[in-house]
PDB file of N, CA and C in Angstrom:
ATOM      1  N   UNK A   1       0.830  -1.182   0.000  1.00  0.00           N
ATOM      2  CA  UNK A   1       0.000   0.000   0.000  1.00  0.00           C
ATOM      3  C   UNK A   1       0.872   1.241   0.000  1.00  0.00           C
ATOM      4  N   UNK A   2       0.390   2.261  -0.630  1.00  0.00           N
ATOM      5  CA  UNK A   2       1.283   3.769  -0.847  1.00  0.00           C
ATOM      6  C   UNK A   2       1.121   4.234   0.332  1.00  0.00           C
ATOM      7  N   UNK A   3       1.741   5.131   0.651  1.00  0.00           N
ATOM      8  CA  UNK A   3       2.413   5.943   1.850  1.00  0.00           C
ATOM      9  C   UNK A   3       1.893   7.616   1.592  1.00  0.00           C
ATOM     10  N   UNK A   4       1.448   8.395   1.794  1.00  0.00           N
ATOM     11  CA  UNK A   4       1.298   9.433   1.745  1.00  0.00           C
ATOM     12  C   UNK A   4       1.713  10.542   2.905  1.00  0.00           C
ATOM     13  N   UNK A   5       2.248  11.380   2.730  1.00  0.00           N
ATOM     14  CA  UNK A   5       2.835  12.298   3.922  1.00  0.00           C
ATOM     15  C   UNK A   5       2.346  13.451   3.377  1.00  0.00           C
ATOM     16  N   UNK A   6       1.237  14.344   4.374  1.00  0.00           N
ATOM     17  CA  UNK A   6       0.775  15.892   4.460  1.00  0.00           C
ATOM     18  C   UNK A   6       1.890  16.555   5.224  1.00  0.00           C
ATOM     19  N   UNK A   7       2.675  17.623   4.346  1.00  0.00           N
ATOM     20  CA  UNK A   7       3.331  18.814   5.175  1.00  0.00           C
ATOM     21  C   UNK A   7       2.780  20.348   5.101  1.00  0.00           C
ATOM     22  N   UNK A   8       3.022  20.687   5.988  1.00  0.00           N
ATOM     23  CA  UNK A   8       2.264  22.247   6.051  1.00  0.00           C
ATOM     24  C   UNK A   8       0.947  22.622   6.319  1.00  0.00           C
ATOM     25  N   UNK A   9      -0.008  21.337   6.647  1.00  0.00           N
ATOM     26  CA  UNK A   9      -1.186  21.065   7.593  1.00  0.00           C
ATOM     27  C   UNK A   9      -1.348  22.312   8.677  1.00  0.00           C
ATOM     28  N   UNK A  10      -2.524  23.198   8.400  1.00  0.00           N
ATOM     29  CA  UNK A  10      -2.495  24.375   9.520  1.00  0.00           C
ATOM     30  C   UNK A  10      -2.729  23.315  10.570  1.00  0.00           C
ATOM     31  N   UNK A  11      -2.672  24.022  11.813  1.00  0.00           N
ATOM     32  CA  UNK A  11      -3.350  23.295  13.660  1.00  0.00           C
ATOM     33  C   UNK A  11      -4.375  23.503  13.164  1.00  0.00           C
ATOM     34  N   UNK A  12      -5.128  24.481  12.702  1.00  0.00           N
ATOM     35  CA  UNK A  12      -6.934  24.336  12.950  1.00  0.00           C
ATOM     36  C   UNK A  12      -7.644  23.063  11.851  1.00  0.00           C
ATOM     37  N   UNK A  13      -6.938  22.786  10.866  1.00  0.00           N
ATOM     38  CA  UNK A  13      -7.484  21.697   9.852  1.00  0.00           C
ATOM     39  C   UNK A  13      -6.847  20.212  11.061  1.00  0.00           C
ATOM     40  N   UNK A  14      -5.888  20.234  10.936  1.00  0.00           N
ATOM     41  CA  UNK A  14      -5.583  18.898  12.320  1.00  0.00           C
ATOM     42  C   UNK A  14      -6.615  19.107  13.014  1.00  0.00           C
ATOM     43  N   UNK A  15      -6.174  19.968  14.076  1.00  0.00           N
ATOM     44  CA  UNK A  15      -7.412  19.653  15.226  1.00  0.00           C
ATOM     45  C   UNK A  15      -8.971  19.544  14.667  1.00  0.00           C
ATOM     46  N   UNK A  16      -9.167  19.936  13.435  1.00  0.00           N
ATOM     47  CA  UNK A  16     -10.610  19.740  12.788  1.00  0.00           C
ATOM     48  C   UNK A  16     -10.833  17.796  12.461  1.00  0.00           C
ATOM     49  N   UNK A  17     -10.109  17.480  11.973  1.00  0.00           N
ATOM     50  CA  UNK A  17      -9.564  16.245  11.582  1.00  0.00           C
ATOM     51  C   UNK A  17      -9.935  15.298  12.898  1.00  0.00           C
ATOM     52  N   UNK A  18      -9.116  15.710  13.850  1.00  0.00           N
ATOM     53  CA  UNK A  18      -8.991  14.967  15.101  1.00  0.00           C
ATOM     54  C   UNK A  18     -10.696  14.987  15.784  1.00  0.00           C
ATOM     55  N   UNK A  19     -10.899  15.936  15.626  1.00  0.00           N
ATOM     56  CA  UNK A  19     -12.327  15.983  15.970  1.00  0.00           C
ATOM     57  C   UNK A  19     -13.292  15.637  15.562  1.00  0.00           C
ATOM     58  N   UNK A  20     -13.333  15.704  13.931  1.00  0.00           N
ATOM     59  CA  UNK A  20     -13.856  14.792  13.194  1.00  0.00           C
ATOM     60  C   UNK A  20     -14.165  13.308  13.434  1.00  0.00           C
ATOM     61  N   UNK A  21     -13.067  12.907  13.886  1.00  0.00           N
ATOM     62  CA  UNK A  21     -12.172  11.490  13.713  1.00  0.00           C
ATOM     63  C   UNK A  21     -12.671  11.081  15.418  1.00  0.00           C
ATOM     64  N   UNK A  22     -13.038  11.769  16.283  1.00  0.00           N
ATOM     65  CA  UNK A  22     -13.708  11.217  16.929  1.00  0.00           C
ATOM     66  C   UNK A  22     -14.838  10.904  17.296  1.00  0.00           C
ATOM     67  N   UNK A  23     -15.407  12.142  16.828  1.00  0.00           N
ATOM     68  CA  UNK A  23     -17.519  11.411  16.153  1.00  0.00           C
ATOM     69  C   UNK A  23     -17.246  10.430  15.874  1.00  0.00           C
ATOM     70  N   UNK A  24     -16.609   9.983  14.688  1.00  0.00           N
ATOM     71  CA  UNK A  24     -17.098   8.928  14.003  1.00  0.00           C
ATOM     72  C   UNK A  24     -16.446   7.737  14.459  1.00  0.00           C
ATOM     73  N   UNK A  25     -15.605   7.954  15.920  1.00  0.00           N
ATOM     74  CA  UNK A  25     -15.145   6.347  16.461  1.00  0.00           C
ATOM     75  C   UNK A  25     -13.830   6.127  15.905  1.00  0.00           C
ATOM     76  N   UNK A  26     -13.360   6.761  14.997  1.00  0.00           N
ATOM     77  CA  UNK A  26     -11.729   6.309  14.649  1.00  0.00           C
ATOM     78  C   UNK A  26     -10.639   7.237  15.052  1.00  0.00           C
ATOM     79  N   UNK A  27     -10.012   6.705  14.446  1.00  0.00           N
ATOM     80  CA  UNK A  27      -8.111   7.946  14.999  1.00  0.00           C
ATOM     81  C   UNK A  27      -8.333   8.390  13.534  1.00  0.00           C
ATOM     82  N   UNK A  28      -7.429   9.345  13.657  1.00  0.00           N
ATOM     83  CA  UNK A  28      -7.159  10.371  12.652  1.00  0.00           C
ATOM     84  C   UNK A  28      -6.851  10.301  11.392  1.00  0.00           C
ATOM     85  N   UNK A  29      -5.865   9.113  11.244  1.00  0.00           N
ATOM     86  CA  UNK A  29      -5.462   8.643   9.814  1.00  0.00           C
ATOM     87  C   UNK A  29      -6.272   7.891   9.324  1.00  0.00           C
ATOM     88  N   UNK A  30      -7.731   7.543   9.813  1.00  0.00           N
ATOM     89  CA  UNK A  30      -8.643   6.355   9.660  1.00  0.00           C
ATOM     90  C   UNK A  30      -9.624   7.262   8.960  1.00  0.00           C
ATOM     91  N   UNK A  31      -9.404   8.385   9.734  1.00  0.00           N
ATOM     92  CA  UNK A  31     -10.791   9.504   9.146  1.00  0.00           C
ATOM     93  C   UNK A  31     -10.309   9.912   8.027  1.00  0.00           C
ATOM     94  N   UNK A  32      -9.232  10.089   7.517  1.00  0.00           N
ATOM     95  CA  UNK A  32      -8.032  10.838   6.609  1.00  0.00           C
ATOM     96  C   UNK A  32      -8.607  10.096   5.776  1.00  0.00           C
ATOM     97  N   UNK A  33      -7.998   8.186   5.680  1.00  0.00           N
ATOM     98  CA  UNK A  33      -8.584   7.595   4.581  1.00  0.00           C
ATOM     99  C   UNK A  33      -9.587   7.794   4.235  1.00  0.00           C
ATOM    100  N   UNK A  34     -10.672   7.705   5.243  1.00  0.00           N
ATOM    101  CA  UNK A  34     -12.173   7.726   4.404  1.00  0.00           C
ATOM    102  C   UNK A  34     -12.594   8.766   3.783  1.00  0.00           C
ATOM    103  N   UNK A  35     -11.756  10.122   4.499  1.00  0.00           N
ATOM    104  CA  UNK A  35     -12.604  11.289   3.330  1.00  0.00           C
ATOM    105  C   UNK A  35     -11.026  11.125   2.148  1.00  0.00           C
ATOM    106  N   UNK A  36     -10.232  10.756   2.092  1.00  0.00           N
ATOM    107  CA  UNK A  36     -10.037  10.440   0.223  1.00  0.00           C
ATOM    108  C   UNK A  36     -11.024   9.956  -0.212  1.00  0.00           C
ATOM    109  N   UNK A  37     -10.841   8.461   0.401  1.00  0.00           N
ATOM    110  CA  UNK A  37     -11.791   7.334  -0.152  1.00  0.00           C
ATOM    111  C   UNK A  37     -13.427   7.563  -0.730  1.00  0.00           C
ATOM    112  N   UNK A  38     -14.005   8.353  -0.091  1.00  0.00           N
ATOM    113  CA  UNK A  38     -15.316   9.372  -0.715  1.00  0.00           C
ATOM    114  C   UNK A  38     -15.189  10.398  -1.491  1.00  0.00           C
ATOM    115  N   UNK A  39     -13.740  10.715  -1.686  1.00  0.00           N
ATOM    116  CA  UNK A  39     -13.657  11.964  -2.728  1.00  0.00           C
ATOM    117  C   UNK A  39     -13.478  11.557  -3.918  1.00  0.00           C
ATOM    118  N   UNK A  40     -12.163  10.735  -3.759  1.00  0.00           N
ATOM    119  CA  UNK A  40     -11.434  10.047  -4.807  1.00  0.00           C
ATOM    120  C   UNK A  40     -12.112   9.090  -5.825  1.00  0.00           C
ATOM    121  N   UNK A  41     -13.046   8.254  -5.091  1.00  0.00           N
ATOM    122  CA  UNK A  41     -13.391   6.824  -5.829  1.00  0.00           C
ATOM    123  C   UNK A  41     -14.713   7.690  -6.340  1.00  0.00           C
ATOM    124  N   UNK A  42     -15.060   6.465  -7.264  1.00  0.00           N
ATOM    125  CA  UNK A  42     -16.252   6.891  -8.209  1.00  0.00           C
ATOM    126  C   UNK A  42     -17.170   6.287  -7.561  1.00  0.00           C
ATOM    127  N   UNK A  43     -18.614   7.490  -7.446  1.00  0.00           N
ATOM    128  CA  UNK A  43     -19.900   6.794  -6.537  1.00  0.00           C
ATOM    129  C   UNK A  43     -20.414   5.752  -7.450  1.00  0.00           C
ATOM    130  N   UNK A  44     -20.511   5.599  -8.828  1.00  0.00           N
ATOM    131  CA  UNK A  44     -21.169   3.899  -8.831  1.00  0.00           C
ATOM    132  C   UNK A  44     -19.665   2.989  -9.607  1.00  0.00           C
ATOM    133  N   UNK A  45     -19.674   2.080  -9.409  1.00  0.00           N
ATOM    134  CA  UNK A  45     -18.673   1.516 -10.308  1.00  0.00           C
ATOM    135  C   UNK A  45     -19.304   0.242 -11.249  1.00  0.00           C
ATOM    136  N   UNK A  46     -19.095   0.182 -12.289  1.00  0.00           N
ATOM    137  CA  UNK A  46     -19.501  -0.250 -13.633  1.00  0.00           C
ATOM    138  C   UNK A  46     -18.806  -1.745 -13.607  1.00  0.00           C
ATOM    139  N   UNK A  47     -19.926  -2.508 -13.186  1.00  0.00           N
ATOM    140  CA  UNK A  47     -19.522  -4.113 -13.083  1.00  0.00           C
ATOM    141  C   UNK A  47     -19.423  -4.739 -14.644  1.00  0.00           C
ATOM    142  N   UNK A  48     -18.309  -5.434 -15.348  1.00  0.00           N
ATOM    143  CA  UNK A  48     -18.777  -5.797 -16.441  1.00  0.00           C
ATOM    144  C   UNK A  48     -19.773  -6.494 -16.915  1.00  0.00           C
ATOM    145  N   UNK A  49     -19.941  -7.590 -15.587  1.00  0.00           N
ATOM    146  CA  UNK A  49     -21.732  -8.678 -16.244  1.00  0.00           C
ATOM    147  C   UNK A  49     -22.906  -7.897 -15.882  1.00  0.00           C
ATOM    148  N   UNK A  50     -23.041  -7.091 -15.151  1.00  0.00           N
ATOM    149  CA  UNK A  50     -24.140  -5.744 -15.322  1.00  0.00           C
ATOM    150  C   UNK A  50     -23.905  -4.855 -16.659  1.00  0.00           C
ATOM    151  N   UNK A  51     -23.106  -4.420 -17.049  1.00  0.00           N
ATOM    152  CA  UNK A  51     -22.602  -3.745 -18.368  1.00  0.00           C
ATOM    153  C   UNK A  51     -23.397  -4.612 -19.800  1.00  0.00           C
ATOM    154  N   UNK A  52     -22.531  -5.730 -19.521  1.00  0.00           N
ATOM    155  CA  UNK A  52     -22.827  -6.992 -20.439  1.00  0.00           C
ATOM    156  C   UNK A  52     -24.752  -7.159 -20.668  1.00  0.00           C
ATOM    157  N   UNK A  53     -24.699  -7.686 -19.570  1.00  0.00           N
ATOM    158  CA  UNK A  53     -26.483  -7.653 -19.148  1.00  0.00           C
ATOM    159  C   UNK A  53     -27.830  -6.422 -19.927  1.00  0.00           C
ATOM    160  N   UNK A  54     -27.053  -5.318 -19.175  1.00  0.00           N
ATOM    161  CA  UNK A  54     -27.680  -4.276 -20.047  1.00  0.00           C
ATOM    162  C   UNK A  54     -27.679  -4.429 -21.306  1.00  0.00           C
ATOM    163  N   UNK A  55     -26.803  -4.590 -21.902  1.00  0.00           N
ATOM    164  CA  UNK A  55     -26.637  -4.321 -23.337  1.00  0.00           C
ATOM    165  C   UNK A  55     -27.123  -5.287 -24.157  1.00  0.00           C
ATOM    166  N   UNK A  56     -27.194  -6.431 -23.498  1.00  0.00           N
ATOM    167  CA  UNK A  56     -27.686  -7.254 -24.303  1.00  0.00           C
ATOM    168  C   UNK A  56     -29.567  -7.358 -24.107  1.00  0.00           C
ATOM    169  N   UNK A  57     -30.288  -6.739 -23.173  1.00  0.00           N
ATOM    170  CA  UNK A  57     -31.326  -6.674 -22.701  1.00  0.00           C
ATOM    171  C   UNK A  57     -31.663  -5.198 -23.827  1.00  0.00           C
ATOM    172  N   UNK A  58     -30.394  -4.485 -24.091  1.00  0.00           N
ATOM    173  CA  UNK A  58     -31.265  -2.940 -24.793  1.00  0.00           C
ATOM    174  C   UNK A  58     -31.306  -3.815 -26.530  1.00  0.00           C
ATOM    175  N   UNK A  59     -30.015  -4.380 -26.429  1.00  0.00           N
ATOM    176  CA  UNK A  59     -30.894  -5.064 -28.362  1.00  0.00           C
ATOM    177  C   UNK A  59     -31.424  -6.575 -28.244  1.00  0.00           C
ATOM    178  N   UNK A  60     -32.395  -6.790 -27.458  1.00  0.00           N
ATOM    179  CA  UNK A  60     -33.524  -7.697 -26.729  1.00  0.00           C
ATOM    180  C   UNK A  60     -32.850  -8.991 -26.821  1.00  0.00           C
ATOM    181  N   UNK A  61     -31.463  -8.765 -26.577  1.00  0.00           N
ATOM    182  CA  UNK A  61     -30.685 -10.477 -26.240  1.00  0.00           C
ATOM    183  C   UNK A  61     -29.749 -10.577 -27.799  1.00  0.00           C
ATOM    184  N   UNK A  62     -29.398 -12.274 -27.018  1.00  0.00           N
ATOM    185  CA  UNK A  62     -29.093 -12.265 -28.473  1.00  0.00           C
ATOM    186  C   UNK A  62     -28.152 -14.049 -28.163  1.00  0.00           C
ATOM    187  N   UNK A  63     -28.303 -14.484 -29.282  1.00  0.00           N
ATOM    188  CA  UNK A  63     -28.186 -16.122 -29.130  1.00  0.00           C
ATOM    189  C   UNK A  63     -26.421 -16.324 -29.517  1.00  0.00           C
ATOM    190  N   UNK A  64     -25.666 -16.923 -28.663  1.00  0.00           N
ATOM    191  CA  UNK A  64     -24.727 -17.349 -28.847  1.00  0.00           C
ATOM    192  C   UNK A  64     -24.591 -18.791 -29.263  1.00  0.00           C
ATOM    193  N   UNK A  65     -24.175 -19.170 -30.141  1.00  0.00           N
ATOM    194  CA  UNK A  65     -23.871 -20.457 -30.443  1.00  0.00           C
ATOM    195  C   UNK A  65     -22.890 -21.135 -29.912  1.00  0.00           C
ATOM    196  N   UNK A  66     -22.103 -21.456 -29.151  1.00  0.00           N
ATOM    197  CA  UNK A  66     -20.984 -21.650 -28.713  1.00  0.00           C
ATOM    198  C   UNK A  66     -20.795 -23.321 -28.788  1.00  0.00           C
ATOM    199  N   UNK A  67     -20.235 -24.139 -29.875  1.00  0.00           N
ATOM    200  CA  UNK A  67     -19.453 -24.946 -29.249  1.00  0.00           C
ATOM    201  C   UNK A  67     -18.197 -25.395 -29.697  1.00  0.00           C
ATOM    202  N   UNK A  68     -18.103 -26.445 -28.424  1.00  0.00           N
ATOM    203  CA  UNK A  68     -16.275 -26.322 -28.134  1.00  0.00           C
ATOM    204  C   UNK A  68     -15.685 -27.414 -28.537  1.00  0.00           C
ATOM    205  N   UNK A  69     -14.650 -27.011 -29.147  1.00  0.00           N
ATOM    206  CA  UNK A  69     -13.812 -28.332 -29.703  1.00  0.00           C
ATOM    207  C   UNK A  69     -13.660 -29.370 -28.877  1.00  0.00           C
ATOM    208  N   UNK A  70     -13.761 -30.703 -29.606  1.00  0.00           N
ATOM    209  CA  UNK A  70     -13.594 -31.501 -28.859  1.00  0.00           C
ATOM    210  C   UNK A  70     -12.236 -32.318 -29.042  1.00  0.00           C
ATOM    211  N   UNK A  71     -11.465 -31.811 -29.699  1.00  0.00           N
ATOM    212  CA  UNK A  71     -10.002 -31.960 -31.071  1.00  0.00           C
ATOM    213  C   UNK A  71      -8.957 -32.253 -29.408  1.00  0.00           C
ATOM    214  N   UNK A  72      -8.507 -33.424 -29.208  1.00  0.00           N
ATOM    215  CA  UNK A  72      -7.891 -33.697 -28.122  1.00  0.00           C
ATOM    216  C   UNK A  72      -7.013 -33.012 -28.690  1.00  0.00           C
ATOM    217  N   UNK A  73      -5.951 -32.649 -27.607  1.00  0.00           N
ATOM    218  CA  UNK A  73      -4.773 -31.588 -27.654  1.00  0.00           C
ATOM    219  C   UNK A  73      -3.426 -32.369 -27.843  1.00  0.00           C
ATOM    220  N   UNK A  74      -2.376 -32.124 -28.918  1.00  0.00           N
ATOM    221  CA  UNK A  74      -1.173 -32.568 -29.001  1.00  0.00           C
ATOM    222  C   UNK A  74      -0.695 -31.876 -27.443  1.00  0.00           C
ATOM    223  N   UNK A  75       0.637 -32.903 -27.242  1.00  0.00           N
ATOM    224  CA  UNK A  75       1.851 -32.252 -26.301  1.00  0.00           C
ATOM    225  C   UNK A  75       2.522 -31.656 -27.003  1.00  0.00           C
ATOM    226  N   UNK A  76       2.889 -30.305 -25.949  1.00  0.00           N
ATOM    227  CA  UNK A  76       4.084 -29.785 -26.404  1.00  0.00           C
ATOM    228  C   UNK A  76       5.613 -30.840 -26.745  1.00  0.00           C
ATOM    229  N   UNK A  77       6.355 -30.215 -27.482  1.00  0.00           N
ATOM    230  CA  UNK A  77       7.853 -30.115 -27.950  1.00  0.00           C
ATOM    231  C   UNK A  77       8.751 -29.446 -27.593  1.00  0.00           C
ATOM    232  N   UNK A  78       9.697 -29.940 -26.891  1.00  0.00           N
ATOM    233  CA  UNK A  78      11.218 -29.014 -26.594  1.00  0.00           C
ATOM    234  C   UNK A  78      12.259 -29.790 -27.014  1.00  0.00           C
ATOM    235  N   UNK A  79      12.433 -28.876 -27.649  1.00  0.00           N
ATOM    236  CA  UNK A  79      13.790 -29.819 -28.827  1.00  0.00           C
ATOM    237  C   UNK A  79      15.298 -29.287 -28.000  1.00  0.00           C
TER     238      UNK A  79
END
């Protein structure tokens, strides 16, 4: 995991932090993460078989044929 170091932090944003950070039951660097973690990350994230799903539900499906060889497999060669 990355390492991040704040320098030049006024006292009144710390002690805001710290205070913060104790409403909500954690220490300080706990509160730190979570408000990145709500800034930073994206509020929905885009599952591919939901993606998939949709799309195939907006052009009303669609039939895959799929089948699979049944061609037994040579061994490899190292010469």
């Amino acid at each position: 995991m990355a390492v991040v170091t704040v320098r030049n932090l006024p006292d009144a944003t710390h002690r805001a932090l710290k205070l913060r950070a104790a409403r909500h039951g954690r220490s300080t660097e706990a509160e730190i993460r979570a408000i990145l973690e709500a800034e930073v990350r994206p509020k929905t994230r885009v599952k591919i078989g939901s993606e998939l799903s949709a799309f195939a539900k907006r052009h009303h499906g669609f039939d895959l044929a799929i089948v699979r060889d049944q061609t037994a497999t040579e061994a490899a060669e190292f010469e």
